[in-house]
Protein backbone atom coordinates (compact mmCIF):
# COMPACT_ATOMS: atom_id res chain seq x y z
CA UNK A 1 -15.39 -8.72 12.21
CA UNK A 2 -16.57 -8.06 8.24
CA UNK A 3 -18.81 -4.56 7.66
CA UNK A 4 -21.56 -4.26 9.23
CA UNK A 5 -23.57 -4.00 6.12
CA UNK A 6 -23.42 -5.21 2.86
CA UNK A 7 -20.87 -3.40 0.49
CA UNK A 8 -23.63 -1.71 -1.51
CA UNK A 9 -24.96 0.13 1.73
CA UNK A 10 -21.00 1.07 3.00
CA UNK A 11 -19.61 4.27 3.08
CA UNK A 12 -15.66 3.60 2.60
CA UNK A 13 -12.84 6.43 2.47
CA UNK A 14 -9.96 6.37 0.64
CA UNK A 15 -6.60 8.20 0.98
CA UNK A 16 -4.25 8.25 -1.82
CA UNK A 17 -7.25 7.79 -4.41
CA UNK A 18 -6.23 10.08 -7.33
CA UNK A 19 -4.40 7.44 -9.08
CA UNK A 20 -2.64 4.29 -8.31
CA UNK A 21 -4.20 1.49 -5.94
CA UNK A 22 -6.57 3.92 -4.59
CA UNK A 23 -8.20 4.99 -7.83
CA UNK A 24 -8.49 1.13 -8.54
CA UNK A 25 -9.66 0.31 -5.44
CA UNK A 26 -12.67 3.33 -5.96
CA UNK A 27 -13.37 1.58 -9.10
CA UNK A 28 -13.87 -1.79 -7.90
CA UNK A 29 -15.60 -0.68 -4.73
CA UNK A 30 -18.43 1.54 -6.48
CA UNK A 31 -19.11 -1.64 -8.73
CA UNK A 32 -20.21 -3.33 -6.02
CA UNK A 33 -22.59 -0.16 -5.26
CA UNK A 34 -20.06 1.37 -2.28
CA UNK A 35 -20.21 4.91 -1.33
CA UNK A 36 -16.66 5.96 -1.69
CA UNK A 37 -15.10 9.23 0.05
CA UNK A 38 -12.15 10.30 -2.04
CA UNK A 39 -9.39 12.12 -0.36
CA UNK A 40 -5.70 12.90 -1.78
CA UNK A 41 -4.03 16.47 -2.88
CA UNK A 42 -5.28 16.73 -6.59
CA UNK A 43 -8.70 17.83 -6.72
CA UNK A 44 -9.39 17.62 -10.22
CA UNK A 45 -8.05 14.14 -10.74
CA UNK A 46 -10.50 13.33 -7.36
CA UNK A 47 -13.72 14.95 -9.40
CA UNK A 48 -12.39 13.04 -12.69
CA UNK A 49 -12.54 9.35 -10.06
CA UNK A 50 -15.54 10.54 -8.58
CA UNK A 51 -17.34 10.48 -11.89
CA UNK A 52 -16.28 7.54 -13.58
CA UNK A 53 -17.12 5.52 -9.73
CA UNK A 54 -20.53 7.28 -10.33
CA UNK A 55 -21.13 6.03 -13.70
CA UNK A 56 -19.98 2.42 -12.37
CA UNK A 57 -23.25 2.55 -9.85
CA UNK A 58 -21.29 4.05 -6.76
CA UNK A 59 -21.69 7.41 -4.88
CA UNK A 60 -18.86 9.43 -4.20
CA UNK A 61 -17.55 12.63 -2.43
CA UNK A 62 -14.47 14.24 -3.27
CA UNK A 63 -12.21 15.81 -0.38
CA UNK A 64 -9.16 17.00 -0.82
CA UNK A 65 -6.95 16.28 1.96
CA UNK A 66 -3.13 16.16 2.57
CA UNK A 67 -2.71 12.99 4.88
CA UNK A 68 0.42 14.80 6.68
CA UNK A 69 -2.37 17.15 8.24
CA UNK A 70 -3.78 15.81 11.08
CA UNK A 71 -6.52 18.41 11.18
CA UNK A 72 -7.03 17.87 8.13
CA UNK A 73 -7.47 14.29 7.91
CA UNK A 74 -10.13 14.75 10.95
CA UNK A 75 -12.26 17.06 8.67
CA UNK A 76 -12.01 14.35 5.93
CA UNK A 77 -13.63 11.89 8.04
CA UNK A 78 -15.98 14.87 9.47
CA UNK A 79 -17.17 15.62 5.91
CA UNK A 80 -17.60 12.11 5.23
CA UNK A 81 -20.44 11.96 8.26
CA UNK A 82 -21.78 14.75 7.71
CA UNK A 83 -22.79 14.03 3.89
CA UNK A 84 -23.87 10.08 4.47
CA UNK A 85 -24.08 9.79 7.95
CA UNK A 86 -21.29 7.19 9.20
CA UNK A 87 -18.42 5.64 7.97
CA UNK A 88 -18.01 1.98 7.81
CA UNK A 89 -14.52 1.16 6.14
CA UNK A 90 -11.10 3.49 5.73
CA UNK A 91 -8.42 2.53 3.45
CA UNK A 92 -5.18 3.74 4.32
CA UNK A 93 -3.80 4.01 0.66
CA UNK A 94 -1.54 7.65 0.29
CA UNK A 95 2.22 7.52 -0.61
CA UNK A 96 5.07 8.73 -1.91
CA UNK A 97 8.55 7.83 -2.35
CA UNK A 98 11.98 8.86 -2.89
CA UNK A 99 14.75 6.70 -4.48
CA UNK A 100 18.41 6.93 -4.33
CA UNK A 101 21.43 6.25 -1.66
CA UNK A 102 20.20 6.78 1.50
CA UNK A 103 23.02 9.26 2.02
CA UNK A 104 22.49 11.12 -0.91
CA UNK A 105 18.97 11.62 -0.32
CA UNK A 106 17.75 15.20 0.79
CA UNK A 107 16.76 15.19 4.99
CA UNK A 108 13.39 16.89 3.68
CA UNK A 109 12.30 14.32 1.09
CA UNK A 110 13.79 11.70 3.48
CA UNK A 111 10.82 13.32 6.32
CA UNK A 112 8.07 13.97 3.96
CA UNK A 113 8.06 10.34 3.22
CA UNK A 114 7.91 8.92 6.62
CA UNK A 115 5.35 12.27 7.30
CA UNK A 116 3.12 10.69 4.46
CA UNK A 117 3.37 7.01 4.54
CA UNK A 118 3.66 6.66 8.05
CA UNK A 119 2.30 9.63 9.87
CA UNK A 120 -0.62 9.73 7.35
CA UNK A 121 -1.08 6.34 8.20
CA UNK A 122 -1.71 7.34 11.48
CA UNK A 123 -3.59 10.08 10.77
CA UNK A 124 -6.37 7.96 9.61
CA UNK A 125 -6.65 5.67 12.11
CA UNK A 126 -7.30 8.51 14.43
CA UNK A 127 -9.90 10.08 12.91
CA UNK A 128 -11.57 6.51 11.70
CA UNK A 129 -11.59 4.69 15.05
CA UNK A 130 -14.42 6.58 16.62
CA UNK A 131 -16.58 6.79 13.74
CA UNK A 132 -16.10 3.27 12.49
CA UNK A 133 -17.04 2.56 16.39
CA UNK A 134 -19.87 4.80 16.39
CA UNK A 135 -21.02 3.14 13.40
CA UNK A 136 -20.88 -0.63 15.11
CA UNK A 137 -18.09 -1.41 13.32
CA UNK A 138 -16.43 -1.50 10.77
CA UNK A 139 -13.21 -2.43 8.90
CA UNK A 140 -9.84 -0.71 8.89
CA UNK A 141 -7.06 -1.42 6.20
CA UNK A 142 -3.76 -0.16 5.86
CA UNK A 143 -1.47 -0.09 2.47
CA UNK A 144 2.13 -1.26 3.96
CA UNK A 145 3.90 -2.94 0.95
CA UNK A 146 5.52 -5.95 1.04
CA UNK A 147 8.37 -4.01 1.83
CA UNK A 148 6.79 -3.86 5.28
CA UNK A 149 8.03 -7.09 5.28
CA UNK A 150 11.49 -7.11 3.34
CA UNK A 151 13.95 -4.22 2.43
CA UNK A 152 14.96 -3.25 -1.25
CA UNK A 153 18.30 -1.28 -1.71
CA UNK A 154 17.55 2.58 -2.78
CA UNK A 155 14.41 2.88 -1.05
CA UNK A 156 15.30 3.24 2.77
CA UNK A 157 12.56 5.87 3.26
CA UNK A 158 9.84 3.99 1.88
CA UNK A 159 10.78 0.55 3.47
CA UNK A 160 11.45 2.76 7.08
CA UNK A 161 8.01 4.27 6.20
CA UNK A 162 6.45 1.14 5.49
CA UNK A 163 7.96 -1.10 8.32
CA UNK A 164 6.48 1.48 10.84
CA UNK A 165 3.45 0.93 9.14
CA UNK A 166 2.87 -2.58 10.05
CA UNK A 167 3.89 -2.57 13.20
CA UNK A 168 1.71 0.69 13.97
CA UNK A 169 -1.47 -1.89 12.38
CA UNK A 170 0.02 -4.76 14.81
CA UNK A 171 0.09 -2.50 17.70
CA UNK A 172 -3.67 -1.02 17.26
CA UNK A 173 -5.30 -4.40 16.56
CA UNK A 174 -3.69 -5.67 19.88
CA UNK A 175 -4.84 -2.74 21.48
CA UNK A 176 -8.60 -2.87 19.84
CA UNK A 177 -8.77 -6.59 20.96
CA UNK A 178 -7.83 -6.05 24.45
CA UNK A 179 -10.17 -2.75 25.31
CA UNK A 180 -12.94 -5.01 23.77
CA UNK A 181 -13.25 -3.43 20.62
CA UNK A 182 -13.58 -6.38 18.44
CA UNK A 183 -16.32 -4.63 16.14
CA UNK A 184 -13.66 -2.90 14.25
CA UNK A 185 -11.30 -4.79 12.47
CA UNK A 186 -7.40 -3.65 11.59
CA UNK A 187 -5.94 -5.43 8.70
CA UNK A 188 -2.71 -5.18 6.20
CA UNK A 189 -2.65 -5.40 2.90
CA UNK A 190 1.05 -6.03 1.26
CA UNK A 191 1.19 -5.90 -2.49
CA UNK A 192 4.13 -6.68 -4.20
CA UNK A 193 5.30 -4.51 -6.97
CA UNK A 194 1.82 -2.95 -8.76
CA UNK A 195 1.78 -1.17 -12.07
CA UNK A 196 1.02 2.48 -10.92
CA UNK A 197 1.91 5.72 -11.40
CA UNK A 198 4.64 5.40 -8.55
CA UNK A 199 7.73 4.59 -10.19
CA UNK A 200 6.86 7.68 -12.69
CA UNK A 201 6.29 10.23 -9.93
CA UNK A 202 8.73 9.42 -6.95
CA UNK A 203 11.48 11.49 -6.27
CA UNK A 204 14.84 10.62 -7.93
CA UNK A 205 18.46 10.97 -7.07
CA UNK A 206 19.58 8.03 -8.56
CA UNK A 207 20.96 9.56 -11.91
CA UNK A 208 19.29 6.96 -13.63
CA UNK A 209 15.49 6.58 -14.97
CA UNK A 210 13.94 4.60 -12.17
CA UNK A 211 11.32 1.81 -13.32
CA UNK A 212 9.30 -1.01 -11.63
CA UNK A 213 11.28 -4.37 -10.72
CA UNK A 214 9.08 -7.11 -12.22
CA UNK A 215 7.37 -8.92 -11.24
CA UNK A 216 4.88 -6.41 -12.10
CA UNK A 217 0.83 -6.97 -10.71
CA UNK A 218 -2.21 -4.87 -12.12
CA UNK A 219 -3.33 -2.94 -9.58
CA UNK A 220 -6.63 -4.51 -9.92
CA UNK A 221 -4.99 -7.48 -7.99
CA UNK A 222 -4.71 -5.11 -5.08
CA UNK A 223 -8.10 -3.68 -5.24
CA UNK A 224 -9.97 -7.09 -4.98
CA UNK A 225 -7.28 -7.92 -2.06
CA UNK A 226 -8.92 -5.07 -0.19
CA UNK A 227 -12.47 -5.67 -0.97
CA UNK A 228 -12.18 -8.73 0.27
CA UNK A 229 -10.52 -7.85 3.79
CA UNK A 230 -13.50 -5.47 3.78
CA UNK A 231 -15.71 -8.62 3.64
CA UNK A 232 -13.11 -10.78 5.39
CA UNK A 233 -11.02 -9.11 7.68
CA UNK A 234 -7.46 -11.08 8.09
CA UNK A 235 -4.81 -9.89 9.62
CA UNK A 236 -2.68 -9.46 6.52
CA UNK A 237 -2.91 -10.05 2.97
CA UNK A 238 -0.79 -10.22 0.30
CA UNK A 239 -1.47 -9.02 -3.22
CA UNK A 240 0.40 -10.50 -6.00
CA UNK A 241 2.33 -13.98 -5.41
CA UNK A 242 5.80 -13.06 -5.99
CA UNK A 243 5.44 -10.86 -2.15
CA UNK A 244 4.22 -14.04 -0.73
CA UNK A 245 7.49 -15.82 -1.76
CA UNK A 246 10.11 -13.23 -1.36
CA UNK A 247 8.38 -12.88 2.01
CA UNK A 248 9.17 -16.70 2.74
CA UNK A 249 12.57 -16.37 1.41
CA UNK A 250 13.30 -13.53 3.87
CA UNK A 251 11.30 -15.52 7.27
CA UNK A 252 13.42 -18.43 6.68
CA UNK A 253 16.94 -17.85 4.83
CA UNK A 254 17.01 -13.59 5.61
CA UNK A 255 20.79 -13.52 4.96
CA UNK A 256 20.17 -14.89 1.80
CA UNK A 257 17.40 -13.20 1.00
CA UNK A 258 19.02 -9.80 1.61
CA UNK A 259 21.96 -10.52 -0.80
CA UNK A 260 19.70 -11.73 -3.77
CA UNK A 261 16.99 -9.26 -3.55
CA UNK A 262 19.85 -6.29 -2.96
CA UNK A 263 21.52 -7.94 -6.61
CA UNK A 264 18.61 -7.94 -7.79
CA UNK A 265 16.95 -4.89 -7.49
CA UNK A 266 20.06 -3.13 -8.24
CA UNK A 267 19.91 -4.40 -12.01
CA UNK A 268 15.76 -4.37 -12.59
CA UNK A 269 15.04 -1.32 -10.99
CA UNK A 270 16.51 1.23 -12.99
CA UNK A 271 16.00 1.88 -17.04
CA UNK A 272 19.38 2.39 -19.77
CA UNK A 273 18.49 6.08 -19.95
CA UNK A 274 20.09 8.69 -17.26
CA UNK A 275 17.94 11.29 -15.38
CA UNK A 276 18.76 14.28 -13.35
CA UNK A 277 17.51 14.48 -9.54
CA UNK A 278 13.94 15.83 -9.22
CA UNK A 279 11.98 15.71 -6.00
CA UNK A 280 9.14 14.30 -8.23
CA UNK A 281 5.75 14.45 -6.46
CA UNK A 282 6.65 13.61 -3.04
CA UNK A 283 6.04 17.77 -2.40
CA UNK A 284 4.06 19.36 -5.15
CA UNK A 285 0.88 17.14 -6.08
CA UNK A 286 0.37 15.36 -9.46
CA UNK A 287 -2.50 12.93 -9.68
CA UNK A 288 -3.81 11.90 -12.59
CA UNK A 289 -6.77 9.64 -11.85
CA UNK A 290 -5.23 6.84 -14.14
CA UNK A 291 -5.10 3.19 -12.10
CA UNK A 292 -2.34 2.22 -14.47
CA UNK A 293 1.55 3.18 -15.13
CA UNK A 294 2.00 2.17 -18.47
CA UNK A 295 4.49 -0.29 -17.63
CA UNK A 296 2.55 -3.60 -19.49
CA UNK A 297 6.24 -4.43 -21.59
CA UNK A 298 7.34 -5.14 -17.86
CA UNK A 299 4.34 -7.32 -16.70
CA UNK A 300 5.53 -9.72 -19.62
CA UNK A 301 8.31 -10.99 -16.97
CA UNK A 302 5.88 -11.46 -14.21
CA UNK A 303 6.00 -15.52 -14.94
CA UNK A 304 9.79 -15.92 -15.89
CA UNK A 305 10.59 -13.93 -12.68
CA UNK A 306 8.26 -15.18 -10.04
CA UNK A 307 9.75 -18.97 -11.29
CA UNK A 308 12.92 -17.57 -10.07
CA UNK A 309 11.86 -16.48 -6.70
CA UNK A 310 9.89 -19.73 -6.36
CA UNK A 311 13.55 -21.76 -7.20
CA UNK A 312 15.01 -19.06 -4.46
CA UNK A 313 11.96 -19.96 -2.16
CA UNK A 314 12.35 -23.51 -2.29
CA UNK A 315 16.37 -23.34 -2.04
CA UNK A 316 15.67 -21.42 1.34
CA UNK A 317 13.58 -23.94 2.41
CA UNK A 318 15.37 -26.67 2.03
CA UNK A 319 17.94 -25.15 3.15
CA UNK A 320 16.18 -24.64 6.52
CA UNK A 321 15.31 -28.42 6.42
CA UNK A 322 18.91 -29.24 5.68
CA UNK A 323 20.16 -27.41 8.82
CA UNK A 324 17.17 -28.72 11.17
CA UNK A 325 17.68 -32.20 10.76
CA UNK A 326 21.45 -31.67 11.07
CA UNK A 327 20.69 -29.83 14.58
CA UNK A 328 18.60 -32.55 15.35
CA UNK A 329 21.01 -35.52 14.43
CA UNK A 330 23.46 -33.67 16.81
CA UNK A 331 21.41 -33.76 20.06
């Protein structure tokens, strides 16, 4: 079921919101007149969101939270309550990532992922449930990537994180249907790759500057993908078109799809320039409250690149036709 009330009369949290998807998702969400409850580890970039979503006609509290703190994340949705009374939508946006082999990746980077992506994940669909029930209902979304769906070489603890993700979502909305808890809806939201701060601020051990793989989305594209599972609940969504099609390359050809998106990540995700290892922000915080990454040279390729995956898509397909009627002929 869509909120119980209009957007303009919904309280909404949001992890992750000091930059990135979240921040743009504040943004779009106090247009429409939301109250938005911003949680993530940087408390001045949350006050910095929390006044521009006020100037764009929202409300907003600001409470910092680190999602790998279970208490923690309970006392976020406490505070949220307590200020406005009930909470009708939670957006499960916080991450961080670490690139590199996975065997030359440090154990502890390798666990604080999974402890924020994942775990913080689940986190906040502990301490939402009861209050999104207690409110009538309400709306649930989780942030899994479409990496939830695929794998890209060099980022094993994200796309671990990430698959867990969705099938934790999967799990609970199975679970909410059969206990007869249909007022509260559990959806997933899988953009592709989204011009954010991420790519600037993950952890490195690749000896070489990491940047985005185009296609690259706005993530404005992802922030209107939520606010409309907050009207619409599905059960997932993608965000950006070139997910949707490397997602259909991978259901029907996944051999294939594993070799070209391994050869090609390998060449687009990484700059000229080398870089020494840094754990980047993945322990120490560093949000900035900007939506944006900078990386607008890259969107250029968003057409050229997406027409390749399309030509992939359709090979894969046809491929799959190919080999069905050939089964067929045989029987």
């Amino acid at each position: 079921m869509p909120l119980a009330r209009s957007l303009a009369d919904s309280t909404v949290v949001i992890t992750g919101a000091s930059g990135g998807i979240g921040t743009a998702t504040a943004y779009a969400l106090a247009r429409h007149g939301s109250t938005v409850v911003l949680a993530a580890r940087t408390e001045t970039a949350l006050r910095e969101v929390a006044r521009n979503c006020r100037y764009l006609g929202g409300r907003a509290l600001v409470v910092p939270t680190d999602v790998t703190d279970a208490a923690a994340v309970r006392r976020l949705a406490a505070a949220a309550v307590a200020e406005f009374g009930r909470i009708d939508a939670w957006v499960n946006n916080a991450a961080v990532g670490t690139v590199g082999l996975f065997d030359e990746i440090p154990l502890a980077e390798l666990r604080r992922v999974l402890e924020v992506n994942l775990l913080g994940t689940a986190h906040g669909m502990w301490a939402a449930l009861p209050h999104l029930g207690a409110a009538g209902g309400g709306v649930l979304v989780n942030n899994a990537s479409v990496l939830a769906e695929v794998a890209m070489p060099y980022q094993s603890a994200y796309n671990a994180a990430k698959h867990g993700v969705r099938g934790l979502t999967d799990t609970v909305r199975q679970e909410l249907r059969i206990t007869g808890r249909s007022a509260i809806s559990i959806c997933t939201v899988l953009p592709a790759t989204i011009d954010t701060p991420f790519f600037r601020h993950a952890a490195n051990h690749s000896g070489r500057q990491l940047v985005p793989p185009p296609p690259l989305y706005p993530p404005e594209v992802v922030a209107k993908t939520i606010v409309r599972l907050l009207c619409r609940p599905r059960r997932e969504a993608y965000a950006g078109g070139a997910g949707r099609l490397i997602s259909l390359q991978w259901r029907l050809a996944p051999a294939l799809a594993e070799r070209v998106l391994g050869w090609y990540a390998r060449r687009t995700q990484f700059g000229p320039a080398p870089e020494g290892a840094s754990a980047g922000n993945v322990f120490q915080p560093d949000g900035t409250a900007t939506p944006v990454g900078g990386w607008h040279g890259r969107r250029r390729q968003l057409v050229r690149v997406t027409a390749a995956f399309g030509l992939a898509a359709g090979s894969a397909v046809g491929t799959v036709a190919v080999v069905t009627r050939r089964a067929r002929s045989t029987r």
